[in-house]
C-alpha atoms as a PDB file:
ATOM      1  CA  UNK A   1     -50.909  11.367 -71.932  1.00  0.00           C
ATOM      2  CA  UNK A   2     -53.555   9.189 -70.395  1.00  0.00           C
ATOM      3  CA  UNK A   3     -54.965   9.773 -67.200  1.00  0.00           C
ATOM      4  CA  UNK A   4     -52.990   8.794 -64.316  1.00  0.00           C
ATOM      5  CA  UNK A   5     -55.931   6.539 -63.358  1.00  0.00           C
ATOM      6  CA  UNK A   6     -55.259   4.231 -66.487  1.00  0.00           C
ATOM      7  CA  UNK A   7     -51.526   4.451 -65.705  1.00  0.00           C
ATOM      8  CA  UNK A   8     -51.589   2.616 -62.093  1.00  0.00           C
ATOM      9  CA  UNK A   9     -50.441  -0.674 -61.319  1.00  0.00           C
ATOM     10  CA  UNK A  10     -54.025  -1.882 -60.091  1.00  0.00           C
ATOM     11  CA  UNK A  11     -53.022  -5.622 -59.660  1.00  0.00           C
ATOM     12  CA  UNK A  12     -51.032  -4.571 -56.537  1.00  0.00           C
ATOM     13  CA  UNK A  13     -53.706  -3.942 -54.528  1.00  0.00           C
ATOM     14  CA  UNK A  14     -54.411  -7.769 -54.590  1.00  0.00           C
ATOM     15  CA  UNK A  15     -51.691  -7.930 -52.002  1.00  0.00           C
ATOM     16  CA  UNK A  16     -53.457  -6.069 -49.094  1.00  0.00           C
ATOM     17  CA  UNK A  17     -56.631  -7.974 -50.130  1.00  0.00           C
ATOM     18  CA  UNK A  18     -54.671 -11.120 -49.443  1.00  0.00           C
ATOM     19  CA  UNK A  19     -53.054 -10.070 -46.133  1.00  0.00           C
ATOM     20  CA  UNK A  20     -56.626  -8.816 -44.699  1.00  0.00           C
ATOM     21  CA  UNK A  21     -57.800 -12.012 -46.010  1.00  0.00           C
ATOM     22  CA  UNK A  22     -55.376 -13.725 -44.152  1.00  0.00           C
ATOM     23  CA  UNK A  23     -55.154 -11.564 -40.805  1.00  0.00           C
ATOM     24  CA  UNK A  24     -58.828 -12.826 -40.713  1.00  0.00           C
ATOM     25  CA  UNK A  25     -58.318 -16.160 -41.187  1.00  0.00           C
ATOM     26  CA  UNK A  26     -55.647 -15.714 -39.088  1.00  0.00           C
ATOM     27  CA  UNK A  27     -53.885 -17.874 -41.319  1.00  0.00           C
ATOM     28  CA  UNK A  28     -49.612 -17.668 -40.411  1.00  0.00           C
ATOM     29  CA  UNK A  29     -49.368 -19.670 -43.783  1.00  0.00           C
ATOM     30  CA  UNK A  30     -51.261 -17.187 -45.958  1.00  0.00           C
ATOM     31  CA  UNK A  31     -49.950 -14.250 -44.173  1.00  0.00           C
ATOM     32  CA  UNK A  32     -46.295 -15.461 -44.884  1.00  0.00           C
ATOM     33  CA  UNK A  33     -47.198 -15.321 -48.194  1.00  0.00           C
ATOM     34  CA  UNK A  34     -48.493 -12.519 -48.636  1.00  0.00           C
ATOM     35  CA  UNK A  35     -45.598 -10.621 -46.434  1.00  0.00           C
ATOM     36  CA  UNK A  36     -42.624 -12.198 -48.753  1.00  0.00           C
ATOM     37  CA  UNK A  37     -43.775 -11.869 -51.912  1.00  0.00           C
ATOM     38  CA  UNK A  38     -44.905  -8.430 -51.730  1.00  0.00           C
ATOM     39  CA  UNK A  39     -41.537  -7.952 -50.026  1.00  0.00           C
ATOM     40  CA  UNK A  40     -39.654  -9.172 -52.953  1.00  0.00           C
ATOM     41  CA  UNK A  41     -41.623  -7.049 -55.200  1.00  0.00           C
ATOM     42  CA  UNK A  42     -40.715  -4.058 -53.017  1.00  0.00           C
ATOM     43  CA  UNK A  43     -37.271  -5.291 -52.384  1.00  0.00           C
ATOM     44  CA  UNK A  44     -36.400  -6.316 -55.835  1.00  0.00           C
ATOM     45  CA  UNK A  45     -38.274  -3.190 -57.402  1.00  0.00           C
ATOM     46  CA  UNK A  46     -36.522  -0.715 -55.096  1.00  0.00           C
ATOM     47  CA  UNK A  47     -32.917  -2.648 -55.643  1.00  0.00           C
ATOM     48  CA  UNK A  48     -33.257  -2.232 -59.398  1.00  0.00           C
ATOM     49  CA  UNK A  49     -34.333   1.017 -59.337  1.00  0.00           C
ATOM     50  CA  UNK A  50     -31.268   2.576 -57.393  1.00  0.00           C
ATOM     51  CA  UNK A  51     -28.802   0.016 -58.714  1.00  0.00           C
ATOM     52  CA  UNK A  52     -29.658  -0.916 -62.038  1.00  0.00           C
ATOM     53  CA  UNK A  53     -31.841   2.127 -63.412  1.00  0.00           C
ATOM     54  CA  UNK A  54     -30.307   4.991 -62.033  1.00  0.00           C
ATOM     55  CA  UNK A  55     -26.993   4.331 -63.492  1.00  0.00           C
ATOM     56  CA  UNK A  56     -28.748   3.506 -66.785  1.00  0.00           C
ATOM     57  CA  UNK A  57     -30.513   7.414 -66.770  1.00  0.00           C
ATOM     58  CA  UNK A  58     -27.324   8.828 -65.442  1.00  0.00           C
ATOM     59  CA  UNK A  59     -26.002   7.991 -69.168  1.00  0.00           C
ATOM     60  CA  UNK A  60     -28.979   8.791 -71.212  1.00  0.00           C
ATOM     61  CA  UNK A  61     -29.529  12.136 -73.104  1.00  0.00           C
ATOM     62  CA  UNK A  62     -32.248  14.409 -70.945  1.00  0.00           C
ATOM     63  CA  UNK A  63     -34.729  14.146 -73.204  1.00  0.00           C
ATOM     64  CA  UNK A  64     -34.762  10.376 -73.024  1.00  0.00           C
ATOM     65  CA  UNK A  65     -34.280  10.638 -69.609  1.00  0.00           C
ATOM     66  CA  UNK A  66     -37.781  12.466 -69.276  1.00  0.00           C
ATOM     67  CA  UNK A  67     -39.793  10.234 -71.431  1.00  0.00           C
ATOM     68  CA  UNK A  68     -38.748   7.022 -69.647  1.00  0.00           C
ATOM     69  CA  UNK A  69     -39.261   8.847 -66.145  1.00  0.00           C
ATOM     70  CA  UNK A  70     -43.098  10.381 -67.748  1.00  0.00           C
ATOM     71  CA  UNK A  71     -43.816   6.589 -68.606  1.00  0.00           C
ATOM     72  CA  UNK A  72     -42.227   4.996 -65.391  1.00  0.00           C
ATOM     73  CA  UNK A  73     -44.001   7.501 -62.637  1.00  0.00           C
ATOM     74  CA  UNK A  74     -47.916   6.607 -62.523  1.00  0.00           C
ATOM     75  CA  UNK A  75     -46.895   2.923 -62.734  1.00  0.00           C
ATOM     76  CA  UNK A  76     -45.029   3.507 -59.239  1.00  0.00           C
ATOM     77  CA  UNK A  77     -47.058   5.347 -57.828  1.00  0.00           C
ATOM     78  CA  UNK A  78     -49.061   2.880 -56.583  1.00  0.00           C
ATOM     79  CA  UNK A  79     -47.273  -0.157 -56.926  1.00  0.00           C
ATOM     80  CA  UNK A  80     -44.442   1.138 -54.181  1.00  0.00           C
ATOM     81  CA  UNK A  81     -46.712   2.364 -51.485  1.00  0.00           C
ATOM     82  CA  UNK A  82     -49.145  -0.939 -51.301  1.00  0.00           C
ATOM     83  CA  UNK A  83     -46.283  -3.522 -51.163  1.00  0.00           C
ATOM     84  CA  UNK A  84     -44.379  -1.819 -49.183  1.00  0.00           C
ATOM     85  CA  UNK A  85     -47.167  -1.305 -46.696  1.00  0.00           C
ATOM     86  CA  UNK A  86     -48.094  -4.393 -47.175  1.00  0.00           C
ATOM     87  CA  UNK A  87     -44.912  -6.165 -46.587  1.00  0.00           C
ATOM     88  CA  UNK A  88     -44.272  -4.022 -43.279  1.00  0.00           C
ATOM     89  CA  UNK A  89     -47.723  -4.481 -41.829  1.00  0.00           C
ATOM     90  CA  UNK A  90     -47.845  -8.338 -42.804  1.00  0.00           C
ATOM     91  CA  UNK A  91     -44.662  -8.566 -41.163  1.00  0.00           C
ATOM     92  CA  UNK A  92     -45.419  -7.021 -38.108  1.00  0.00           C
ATOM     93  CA  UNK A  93     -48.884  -9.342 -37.570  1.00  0.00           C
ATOM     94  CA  UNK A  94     -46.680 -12.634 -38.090  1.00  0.00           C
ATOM     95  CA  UNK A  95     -43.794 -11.081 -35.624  1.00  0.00           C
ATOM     96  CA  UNK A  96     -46.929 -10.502 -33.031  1.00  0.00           C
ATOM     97  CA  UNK A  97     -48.338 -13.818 -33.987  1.00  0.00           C
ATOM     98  CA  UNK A  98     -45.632 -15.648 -33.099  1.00  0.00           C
ATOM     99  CA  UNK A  99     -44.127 -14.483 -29.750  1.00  0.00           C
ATOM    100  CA  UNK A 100     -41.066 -12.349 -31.454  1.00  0.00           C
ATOM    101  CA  UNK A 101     -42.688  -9.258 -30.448  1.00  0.00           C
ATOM    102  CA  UNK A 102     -43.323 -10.228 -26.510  1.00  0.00           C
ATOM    103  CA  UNK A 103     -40.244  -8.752 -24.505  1.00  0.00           C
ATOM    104  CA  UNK A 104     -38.979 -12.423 -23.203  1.00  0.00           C
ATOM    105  CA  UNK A 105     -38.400 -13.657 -26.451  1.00  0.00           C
ATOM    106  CA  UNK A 106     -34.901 -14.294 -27.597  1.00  0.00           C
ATOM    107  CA  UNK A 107     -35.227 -12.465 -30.830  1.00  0.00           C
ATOM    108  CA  UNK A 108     -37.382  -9.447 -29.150  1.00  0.00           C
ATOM    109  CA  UNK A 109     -34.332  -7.272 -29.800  1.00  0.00           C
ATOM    110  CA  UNK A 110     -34.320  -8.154 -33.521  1.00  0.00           C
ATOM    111  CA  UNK A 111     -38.019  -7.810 -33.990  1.00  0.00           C
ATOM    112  CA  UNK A 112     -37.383  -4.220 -32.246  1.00  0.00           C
ATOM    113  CA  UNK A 113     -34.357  -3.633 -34.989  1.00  0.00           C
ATOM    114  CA  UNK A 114     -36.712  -4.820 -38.126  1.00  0.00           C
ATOM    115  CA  UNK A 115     -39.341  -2.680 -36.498  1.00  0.00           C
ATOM    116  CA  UNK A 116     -37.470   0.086 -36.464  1.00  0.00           C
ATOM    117  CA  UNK A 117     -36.061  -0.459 -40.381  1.00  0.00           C
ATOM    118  CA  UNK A 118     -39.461  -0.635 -41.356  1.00  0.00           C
ATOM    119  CA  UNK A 119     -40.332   2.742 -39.675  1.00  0.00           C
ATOM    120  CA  UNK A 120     -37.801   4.060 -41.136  1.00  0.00           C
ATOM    121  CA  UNK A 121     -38.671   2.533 -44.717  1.00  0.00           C
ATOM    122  CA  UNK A 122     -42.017   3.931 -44.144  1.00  0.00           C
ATOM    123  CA  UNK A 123     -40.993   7.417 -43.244  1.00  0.00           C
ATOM    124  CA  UNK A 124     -38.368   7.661 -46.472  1.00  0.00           C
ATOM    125  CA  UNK A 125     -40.681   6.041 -48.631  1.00  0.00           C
ATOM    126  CA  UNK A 126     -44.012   7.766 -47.578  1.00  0.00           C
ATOM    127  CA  UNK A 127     -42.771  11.215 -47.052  1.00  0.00           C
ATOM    128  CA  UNK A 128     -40.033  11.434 -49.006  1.00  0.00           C
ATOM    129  CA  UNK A 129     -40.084   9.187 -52.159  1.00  0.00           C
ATOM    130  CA  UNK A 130     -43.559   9.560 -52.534  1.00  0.00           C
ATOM    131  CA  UNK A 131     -44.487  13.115 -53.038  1.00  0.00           C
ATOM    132  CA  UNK A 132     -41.106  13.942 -54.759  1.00  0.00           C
ATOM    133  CA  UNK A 133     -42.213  11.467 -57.288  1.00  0.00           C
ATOM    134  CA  UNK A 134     -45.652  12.878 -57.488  1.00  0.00           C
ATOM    135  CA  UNK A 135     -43.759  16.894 -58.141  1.00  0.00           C
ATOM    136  CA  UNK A 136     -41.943  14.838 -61.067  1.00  0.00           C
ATOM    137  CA  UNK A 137     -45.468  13.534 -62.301  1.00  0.00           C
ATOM    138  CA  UNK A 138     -47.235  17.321 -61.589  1.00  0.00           C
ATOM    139  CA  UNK A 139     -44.141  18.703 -63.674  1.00  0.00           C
ATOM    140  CA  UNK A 140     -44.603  16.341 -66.139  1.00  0.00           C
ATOM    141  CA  UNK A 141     -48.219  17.375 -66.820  1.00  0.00           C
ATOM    142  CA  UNK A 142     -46.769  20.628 -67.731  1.00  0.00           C
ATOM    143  CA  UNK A 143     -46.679  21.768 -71.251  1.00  0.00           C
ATOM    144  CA  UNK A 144     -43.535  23.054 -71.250  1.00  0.00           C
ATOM    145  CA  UNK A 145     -42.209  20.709 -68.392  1.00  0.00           C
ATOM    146  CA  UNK A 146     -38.559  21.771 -66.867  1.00  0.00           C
ATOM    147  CA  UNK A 147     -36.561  18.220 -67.629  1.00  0.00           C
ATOM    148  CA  UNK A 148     -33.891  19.727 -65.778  1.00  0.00           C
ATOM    149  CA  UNK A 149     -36.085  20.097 -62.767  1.00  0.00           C
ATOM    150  CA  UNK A 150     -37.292  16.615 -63.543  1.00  0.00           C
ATOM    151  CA  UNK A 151     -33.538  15.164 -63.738  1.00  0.00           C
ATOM    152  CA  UNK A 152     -32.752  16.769 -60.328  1.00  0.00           C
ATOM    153  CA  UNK A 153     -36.012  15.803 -58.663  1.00  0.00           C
ATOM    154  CA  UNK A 154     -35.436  11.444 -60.365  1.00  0.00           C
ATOM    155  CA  UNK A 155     -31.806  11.708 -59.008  1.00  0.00           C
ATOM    156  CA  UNK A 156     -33.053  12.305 -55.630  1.00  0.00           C
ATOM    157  CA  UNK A 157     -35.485   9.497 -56.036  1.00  0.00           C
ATOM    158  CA  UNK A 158     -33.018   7.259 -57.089  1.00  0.00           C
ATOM    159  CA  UNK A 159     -30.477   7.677 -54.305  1.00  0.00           C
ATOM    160  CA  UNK A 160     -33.337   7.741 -51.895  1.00  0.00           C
ATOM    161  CA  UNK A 161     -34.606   3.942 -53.702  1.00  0.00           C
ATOM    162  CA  UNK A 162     -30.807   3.060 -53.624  1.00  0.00           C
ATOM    163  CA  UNK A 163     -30.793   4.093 -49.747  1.00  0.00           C
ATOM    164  CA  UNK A 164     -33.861   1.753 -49.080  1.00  0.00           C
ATOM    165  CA  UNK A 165     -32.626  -1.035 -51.167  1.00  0.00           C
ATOM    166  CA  UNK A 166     -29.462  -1.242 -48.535  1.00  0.00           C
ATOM    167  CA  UNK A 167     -32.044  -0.604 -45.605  1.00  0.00           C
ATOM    168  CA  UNK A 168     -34.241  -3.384 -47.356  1.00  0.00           C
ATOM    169  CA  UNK A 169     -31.220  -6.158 -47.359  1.00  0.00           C
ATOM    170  CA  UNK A 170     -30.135  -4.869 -44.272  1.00  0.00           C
ATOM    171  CA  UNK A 171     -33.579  -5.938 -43.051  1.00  0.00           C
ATOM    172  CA  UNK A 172     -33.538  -9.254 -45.496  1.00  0.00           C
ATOM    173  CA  UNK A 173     -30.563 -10.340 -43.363  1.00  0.00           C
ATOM    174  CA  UNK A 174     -32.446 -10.104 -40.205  1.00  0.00           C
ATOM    175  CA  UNK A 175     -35.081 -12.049 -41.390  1.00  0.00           C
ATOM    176  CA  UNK A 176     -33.172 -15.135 -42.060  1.00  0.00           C
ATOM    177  CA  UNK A 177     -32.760 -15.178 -38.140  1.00  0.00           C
ATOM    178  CA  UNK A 178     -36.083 -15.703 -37.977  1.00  0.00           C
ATOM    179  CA  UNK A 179     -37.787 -19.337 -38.617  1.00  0.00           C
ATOM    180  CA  UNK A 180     -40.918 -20.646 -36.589  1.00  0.00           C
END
């Protein structure tokens, strides 16, 4: 197995580059950018993980089931944190930006709700999904690693991704209340 260092999804981290690129520009355009895309790549990541993915393991023999979840780990193990981070933070600078974070506004209340998903997000996803999916990766490093521990530990991560991908649409269909 290759070190986990040559398994991350380095390219992500272009995304906060961007976004601190743009928060000093202080460019709304840029920052936009920067906030949707890496929200469809957390969005659309997340979505087919629980949906699409999880049903696909679910029918897969165990040991199959291990070796796709060895190779899939490191690569999200990065690549979730950052855009999601990103996404959330991006999203909050254009919300203060803007005036829908300033109690008079007429969508303060919905700037309060998304707030609160992405808190939420960031909680499940940074102290839940994250270091279950780093026991599946220490497990993994095992010689003789439990795939039955493994299976139990990915099932959690998928109904936790599936969980987020409802929060994450539930949060898409917020946004589209929001033009400026």
């Amino acid at each position: 197995m290759q070190p986990l260092w040559r398994q991350l999804t380095w390219w992500v981290l272009l995304f906060p580059a961007a976004m601190f690129l743009a928060i000093g520009m202080h460019s709304v355009y840029l920052l936009n950018w920067v906030h949707v895309l890496s929200g469809v790549l957390w969005t659309g990541a997340d979505l087919f993980m629980g949906f699409i993915i999880g049903p696909v393991l679910r029918s897969l023999e165990i040991k199959t089931r291990t070796a796709f979840i060895a190779y899939m780990v490191p690569r999200t193990l990065l690549y979730f944190p950052v855009v999601a981070l990103t996404a959330g933070t991006a999203g909050w600078y254009l919300a203060a930006w803007l005036g829908f974070t300033d109690p008079g506004h007429p969508k303060y209340l919905w700037a309060m709700i998304s707030l609160g998903l992405v808190m939420l997000m960031t909680v499940v996803g940074l102290c839940l999904l994250l270091p279950n999916t780093l026991r599946i990766w220490l497990e993994l490093k095992k010689s003789q690693a439990d795939r039955e521990k493994i299976t139990r530990l990915n099932r959690y991560n998928i109904w936790l991704s599936g969980g987020q991908g409802v929060m994450q649409v539930a949060m898409i269909l917020i946004m589209a209340h929001f033009r400026f």
